[in-house]
C-alpha atoms as a PDB file:
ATOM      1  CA  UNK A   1      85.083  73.332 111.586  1.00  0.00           C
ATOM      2  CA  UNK A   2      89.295  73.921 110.698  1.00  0.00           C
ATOM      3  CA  UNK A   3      89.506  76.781 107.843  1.00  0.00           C
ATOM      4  CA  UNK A   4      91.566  76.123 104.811  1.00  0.00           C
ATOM      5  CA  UNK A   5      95.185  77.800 105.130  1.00  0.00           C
ATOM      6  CA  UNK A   6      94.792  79.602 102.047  1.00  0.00           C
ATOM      7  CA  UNK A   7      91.208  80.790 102.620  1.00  0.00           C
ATOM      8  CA  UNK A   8      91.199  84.736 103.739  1.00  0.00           C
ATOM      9  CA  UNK A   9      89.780  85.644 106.924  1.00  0.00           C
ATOM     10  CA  UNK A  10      86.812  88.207 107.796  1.00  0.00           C
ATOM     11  CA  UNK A  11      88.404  91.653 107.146  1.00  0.00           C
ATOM     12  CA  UNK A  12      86.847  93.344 109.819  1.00  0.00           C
ATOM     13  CA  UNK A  13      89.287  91.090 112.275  1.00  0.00           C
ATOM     14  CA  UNK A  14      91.170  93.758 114.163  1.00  0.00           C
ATOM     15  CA  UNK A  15      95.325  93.435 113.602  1.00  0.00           C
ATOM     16  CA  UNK A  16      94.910  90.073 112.329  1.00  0.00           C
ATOM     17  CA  UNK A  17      96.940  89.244 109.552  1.00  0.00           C
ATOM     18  CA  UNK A  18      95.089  87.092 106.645  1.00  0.00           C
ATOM     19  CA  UNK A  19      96.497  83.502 106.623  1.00  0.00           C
ATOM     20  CA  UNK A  20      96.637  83.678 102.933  1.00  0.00           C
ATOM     21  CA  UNK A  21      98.359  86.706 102.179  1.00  0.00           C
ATOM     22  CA  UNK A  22     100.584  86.659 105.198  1.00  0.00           C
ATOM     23  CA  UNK A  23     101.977  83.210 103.458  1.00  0.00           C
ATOM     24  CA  UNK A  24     102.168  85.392  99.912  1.00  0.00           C
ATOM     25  CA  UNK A  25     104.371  87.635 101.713  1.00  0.00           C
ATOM     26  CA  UNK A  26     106.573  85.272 103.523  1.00  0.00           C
ATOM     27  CA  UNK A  27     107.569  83.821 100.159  1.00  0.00           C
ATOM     28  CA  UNK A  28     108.100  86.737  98.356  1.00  0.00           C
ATOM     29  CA  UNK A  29     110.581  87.864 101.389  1.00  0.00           C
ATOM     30  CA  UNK A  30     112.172  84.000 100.638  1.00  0.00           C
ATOM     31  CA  UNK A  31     112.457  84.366  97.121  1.00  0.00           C
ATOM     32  CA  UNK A  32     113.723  87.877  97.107  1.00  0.00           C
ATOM     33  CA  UNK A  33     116.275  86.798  99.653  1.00  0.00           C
ATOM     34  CA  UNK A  34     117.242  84.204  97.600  1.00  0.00           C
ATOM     35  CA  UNK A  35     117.851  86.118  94.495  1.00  0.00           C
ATOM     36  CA  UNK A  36     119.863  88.498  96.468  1.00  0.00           C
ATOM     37  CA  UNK A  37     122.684  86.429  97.547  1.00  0.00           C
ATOM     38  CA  UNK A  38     122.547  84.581  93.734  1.00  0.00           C
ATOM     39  CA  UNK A  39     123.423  88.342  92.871  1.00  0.00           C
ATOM     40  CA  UNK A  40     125.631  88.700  95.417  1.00  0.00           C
ATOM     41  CA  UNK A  41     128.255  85.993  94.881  1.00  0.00           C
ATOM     42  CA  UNK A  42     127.228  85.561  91.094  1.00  0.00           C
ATOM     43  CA  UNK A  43     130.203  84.382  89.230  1.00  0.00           C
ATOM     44  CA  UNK A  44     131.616  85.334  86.095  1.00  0.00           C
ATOM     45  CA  UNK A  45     133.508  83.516  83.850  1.00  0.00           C
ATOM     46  CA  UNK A  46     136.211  84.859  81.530  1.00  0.00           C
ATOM     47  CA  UNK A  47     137.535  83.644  77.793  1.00  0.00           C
ATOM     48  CA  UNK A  48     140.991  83.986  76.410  1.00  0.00           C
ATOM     49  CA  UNK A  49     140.490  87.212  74.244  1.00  0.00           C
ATOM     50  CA  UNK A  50     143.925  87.865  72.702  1.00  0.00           C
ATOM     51  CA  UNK A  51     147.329  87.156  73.378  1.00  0.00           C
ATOM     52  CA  UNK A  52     150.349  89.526  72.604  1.00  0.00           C
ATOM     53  CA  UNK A  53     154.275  88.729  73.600  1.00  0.00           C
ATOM     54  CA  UNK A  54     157.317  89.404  72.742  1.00  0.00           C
ATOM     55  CA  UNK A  55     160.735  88.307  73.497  1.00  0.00           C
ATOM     56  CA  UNK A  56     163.495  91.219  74.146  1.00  0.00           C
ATOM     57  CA  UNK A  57     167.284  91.030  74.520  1.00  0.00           C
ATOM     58  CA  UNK A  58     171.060  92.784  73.435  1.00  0.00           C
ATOM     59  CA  UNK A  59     173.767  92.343  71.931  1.00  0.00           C
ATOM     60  CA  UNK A  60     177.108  93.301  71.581  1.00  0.00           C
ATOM     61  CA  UNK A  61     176.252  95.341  68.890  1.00  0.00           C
ATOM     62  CA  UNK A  62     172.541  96.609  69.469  1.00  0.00           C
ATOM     63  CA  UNK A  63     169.614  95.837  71.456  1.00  0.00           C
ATOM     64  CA  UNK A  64     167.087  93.102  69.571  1.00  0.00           C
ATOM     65  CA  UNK A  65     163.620  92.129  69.686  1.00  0.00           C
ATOM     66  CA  UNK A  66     161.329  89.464  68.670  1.00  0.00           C
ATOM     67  CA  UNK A  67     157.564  88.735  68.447  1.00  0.00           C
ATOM     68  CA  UNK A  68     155.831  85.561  69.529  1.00  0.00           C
ATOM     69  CA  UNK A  69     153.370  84.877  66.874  1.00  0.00           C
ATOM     70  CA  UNK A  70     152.220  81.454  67.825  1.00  0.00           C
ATOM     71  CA  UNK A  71     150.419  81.327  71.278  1.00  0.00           C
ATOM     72  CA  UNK A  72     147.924  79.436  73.011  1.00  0.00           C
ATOM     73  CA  UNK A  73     146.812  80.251  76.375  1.00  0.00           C
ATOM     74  CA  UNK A  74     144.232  77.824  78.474  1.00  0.00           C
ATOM     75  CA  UNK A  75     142.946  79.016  82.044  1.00  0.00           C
ATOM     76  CA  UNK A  76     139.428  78.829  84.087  1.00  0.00           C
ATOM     77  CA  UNK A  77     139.191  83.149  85.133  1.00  0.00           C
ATOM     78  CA  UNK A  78     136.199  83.747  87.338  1.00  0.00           C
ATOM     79  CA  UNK A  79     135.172  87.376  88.755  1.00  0.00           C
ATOM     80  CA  UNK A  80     132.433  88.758  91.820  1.00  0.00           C
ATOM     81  CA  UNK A  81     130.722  91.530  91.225  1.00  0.00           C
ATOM     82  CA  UNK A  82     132.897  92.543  88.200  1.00  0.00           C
ATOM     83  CA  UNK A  83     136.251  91.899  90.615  1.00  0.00           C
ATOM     84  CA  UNK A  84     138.608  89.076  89.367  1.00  0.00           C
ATOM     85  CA  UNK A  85     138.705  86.669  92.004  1.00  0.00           C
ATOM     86  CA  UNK A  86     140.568  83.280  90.739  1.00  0.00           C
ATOM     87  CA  UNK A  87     142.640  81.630  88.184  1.00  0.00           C
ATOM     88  CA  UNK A  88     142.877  78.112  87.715  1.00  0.00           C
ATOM     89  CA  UNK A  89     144.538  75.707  85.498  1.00  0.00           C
ATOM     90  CA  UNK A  90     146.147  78.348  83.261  1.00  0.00           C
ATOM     91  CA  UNK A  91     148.385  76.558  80.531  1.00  0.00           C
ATOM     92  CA  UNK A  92     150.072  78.586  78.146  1.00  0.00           C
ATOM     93  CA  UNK A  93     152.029  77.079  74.972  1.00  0.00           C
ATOM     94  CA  UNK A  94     154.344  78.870  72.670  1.00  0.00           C
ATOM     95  CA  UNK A  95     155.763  77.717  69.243  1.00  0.00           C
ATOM     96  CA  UNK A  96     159.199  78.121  68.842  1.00  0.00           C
ATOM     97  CA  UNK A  97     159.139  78.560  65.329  1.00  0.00           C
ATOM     98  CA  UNK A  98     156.220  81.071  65.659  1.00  0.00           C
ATOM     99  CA  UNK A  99     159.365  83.366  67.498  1.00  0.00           C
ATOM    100  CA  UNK A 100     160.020  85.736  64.444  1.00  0.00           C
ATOM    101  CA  UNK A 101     162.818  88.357  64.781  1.00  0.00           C
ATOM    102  CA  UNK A 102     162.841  92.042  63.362  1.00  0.00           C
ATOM    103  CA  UNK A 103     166.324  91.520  62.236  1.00  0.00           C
ATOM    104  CA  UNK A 104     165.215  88.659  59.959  1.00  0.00           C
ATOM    105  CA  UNK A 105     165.383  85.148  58.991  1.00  0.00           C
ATOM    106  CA  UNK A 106     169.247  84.618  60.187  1.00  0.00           C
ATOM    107  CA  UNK A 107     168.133  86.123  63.389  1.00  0.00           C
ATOM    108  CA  UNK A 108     165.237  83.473  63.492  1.00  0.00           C
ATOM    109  CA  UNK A 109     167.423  80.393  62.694  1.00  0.00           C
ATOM    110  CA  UNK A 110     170.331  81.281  65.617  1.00  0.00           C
ATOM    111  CA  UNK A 111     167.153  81.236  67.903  1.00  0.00           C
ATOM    112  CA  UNK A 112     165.674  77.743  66.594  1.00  0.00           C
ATOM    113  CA  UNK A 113     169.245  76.477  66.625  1.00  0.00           C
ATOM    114  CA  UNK A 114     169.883  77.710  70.641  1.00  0.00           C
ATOM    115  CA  UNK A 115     166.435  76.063  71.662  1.00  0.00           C
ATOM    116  CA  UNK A 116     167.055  72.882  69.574  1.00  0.00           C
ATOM    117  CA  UNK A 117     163.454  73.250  67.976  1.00  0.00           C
ATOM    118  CA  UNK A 118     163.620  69.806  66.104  1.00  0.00           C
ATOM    119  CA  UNK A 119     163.775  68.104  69.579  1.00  0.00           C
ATOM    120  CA  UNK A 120     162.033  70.946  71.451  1.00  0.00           C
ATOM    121  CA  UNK A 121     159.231  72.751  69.100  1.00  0.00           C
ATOM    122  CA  UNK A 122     157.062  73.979  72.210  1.00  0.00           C
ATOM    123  CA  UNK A 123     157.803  76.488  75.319  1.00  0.00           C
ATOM    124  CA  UNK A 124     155.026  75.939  77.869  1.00  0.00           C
ATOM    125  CA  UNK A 125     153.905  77.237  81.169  1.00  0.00           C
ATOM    126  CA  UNK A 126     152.113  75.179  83.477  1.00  0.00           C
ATOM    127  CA  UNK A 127     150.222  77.416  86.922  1.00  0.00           C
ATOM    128  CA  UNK A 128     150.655  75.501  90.065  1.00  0.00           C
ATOM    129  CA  UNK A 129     148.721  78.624  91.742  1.00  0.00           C
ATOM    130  CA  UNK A 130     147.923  82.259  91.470  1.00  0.00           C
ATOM    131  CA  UNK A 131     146.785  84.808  94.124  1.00  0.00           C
ATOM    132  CA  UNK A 132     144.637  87.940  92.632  1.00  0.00           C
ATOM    133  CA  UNK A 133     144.731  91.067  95.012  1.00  0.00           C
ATOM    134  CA  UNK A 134     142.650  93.871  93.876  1.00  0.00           C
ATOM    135  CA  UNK A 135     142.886  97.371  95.076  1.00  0.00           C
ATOM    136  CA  UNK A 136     140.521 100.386  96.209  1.00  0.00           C
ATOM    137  CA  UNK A 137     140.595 101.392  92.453  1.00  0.00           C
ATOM    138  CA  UNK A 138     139.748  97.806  91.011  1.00  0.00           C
ATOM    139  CA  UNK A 139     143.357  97.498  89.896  1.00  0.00           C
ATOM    140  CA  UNK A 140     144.373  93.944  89.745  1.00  0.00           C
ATOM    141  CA  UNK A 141     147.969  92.152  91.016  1.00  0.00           C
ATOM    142  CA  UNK A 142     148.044  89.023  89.856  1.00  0.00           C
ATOM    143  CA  UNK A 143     151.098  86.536  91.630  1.00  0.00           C
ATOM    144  CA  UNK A 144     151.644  83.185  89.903  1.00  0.00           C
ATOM    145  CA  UNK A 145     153.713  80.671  90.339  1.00  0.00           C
ATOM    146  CA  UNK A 146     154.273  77.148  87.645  1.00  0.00           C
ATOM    147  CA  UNK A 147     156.670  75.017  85.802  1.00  0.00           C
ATOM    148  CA  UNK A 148     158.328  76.822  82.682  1.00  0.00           C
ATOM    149  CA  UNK A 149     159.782  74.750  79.784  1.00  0.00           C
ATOM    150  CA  UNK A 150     162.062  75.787  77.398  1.00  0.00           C
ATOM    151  CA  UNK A 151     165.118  73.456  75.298  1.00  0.00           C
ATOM    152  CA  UNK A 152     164.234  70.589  77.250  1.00  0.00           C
ATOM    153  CA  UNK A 153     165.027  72.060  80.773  1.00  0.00           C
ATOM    154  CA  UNK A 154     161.676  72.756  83.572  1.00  0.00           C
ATOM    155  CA  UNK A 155     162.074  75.222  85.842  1.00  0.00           C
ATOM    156  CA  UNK A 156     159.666  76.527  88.930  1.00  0.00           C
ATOM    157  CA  UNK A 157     158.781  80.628  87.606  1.00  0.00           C
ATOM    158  CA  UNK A 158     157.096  83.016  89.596  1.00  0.00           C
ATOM    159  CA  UNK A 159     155.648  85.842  87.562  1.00  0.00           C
ATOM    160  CA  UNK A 160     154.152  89.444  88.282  1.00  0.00           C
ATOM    161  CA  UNK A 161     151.111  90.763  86.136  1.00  0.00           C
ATOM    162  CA  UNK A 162     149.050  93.337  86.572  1.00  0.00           C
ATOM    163  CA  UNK A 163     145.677  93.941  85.180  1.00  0.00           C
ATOM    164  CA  UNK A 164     142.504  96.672  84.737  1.00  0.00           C
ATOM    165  CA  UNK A 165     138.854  96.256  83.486  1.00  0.00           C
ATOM    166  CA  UNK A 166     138.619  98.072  79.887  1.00  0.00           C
ATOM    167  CA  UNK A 167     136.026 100.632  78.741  1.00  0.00           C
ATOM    168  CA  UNK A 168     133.926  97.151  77.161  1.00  0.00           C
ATOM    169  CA  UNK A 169     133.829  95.475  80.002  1.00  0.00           C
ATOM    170  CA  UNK A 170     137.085  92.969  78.690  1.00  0.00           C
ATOM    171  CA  UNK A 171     140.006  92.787  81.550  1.00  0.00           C
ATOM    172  CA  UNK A 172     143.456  93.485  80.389  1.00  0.00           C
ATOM    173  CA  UNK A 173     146.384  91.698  82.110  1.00  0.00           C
ATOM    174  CA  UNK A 174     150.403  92.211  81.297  1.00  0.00           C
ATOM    175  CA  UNK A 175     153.229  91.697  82.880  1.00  0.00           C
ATOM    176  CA  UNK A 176     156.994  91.232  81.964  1.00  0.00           C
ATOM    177  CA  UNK A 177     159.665  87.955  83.052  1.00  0.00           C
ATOM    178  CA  UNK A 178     163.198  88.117  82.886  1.00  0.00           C
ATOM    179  CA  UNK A 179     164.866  84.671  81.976  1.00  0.00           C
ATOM    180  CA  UNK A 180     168.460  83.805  81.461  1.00  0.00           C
ATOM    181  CA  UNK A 181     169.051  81.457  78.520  1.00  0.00           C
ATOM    182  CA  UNK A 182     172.109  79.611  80.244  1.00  0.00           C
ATOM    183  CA  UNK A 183     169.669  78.503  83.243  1.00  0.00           C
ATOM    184  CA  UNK A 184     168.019  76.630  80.427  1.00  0.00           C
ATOM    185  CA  UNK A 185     171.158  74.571  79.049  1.00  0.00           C
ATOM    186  CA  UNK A 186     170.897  77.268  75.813  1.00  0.00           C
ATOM    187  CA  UNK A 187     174.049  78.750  74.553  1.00  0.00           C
ATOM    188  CA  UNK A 188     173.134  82.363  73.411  1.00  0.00           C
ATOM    189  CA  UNK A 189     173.480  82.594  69.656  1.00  0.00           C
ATOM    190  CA  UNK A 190     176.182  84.326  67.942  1.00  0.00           C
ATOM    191  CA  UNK A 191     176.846  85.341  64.172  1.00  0.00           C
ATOM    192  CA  UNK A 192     179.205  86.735  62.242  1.00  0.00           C
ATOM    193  CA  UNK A 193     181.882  83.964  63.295  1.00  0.00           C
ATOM    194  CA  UNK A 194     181.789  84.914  67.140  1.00  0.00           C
ATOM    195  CA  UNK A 195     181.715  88.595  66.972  1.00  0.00           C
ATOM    196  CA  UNK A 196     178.099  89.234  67.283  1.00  0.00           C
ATOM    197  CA  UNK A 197     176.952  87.619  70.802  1.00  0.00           C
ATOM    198  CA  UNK A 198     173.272  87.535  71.501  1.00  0.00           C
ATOM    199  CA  UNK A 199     173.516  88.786  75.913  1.00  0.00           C
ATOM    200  CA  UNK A 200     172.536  86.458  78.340  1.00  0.00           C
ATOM    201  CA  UNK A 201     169.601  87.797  79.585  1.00  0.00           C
ATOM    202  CA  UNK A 202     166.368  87.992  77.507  1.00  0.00           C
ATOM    203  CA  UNK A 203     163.133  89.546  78.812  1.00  0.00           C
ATOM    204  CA  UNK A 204     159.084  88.373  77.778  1.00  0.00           C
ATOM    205  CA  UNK A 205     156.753  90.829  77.586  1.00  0.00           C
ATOM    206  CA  UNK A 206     152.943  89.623  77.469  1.00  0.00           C
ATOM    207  CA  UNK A 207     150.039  91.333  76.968  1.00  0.00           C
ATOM    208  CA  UNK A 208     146.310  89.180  77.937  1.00  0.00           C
ATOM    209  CA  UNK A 209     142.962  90.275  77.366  1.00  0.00           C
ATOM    210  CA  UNK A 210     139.946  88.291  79.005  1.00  0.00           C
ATOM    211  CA  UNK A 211     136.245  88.416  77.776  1.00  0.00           C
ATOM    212  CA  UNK A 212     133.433  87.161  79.448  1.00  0.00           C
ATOM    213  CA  UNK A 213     132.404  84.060  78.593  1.00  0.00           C
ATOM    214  CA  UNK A 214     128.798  83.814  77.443  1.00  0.00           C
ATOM    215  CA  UNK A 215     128.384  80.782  79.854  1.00  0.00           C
ATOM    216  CA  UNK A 216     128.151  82.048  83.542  1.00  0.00           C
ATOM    217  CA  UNK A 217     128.100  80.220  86.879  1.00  0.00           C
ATOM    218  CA  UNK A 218     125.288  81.770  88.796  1.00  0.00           C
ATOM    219  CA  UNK A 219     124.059  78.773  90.892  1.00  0.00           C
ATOM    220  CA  UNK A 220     124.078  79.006  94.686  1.00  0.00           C
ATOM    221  CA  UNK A 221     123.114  76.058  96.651  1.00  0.00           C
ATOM    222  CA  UNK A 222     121.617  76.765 100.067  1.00  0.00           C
ATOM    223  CA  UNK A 223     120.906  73.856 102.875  1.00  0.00           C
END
């Protein structure tokens, strides 16, 4: 007569393991292995926090500097084990009219006029990739490269930022471009009948903070 797989064996049987509980064990070892490597390449997704830039530049007469006030910025940021690991489809779109001088509302209308913001009301930035390098000290270089648009001219714009995790868990990245407006078919703005010339060369400062998302991507499929 067979025994049932599940029914335990005499005790008293010397080294003999019982059917039953052997099988208890072998998934336990199964399931914990399982949940290890789920911990082990769990992913975490990030949200678009905040979003600080400005836009800095000279002058004949003194050095300038303007805040970008209307931002949007769009991207898929996934960590490992609290490391950022990739960026995808980042798109990031700036108002021209939301670029709002210290020096006032003159200041603001020369740069409307140079970017033509009837015809072109939007600046946007488009990734076509990124590479994320951390360090020993989980500091994060961040190498991107996608289409810029300004005045009606595209361009392909690498940029540098650089990033750390914050006290709360958020991850700060910021990073600086410089960008001349002539590259861009813009004609630097000048006042004062010619004899105040806005320089060339202008510089964007950004400053991004990423949350996690409450939504997390934790599924590991095995074969």
């Amino acid at each position: 007569m067979q025994t049932a797989i599940f029914t335990e064996t005499n005790s008293n049987l010397s080294g003999q393991e019982v059917p039953g509980r052997f099988l208890l064990k072998l998934c336990m070892l199964v399931f914990l292995g399982i949940t290890g490597i789920n911990s082990a390449f769990a992913q975490t997704n990030y949200s678009v926090k905040s979003v600080k830039a400005t836009v800095n530049g000279t002058s004949n007469l003194h050095d300038w500097e303007s805040e970008i006030t209307k931002i949007e910025c769009k991207g898929t940021f996934q960590s490992v084990n609290n490391t950022l690991k990739t960026i995808k489809n980042v798109f990031v779109k700036i108002a021209v009219e939301g670029i709002k001088s210290k020096e006032g509302k003159i200041m603001d209308n020369k740069t409307y006029d140079a970017f033509n913001a009837d015809k072109n009301p939007f600046i946007t930035y488009i990734f076509s990739s990124a590479q994320v390098k951390t360090d020993a000290m989980r500091s994060v270089t961040i190498e991107a490269s996608g289409n810029l648009t300004m005045a009606g001219t595209t361009k392909l714009v690498s940029i540098t930022a650089k990033g750390k995790v914050l006290a709360n868990g958020d991850l700060q990245l910021s990073g600086s471009k410089k960008l001349k407006m002539t590259e861009y078919k813009m004609k630097p703005p000048s006042a004062v009948l010619g004899t105040i010339k806005v320089g060339d060369e202008i510089t964007v400062n950004f400053e991004l903070v990423l949350t996690k998302s409450p939504q997390q991507a934790v599924k590991t499929i095995i074969n």
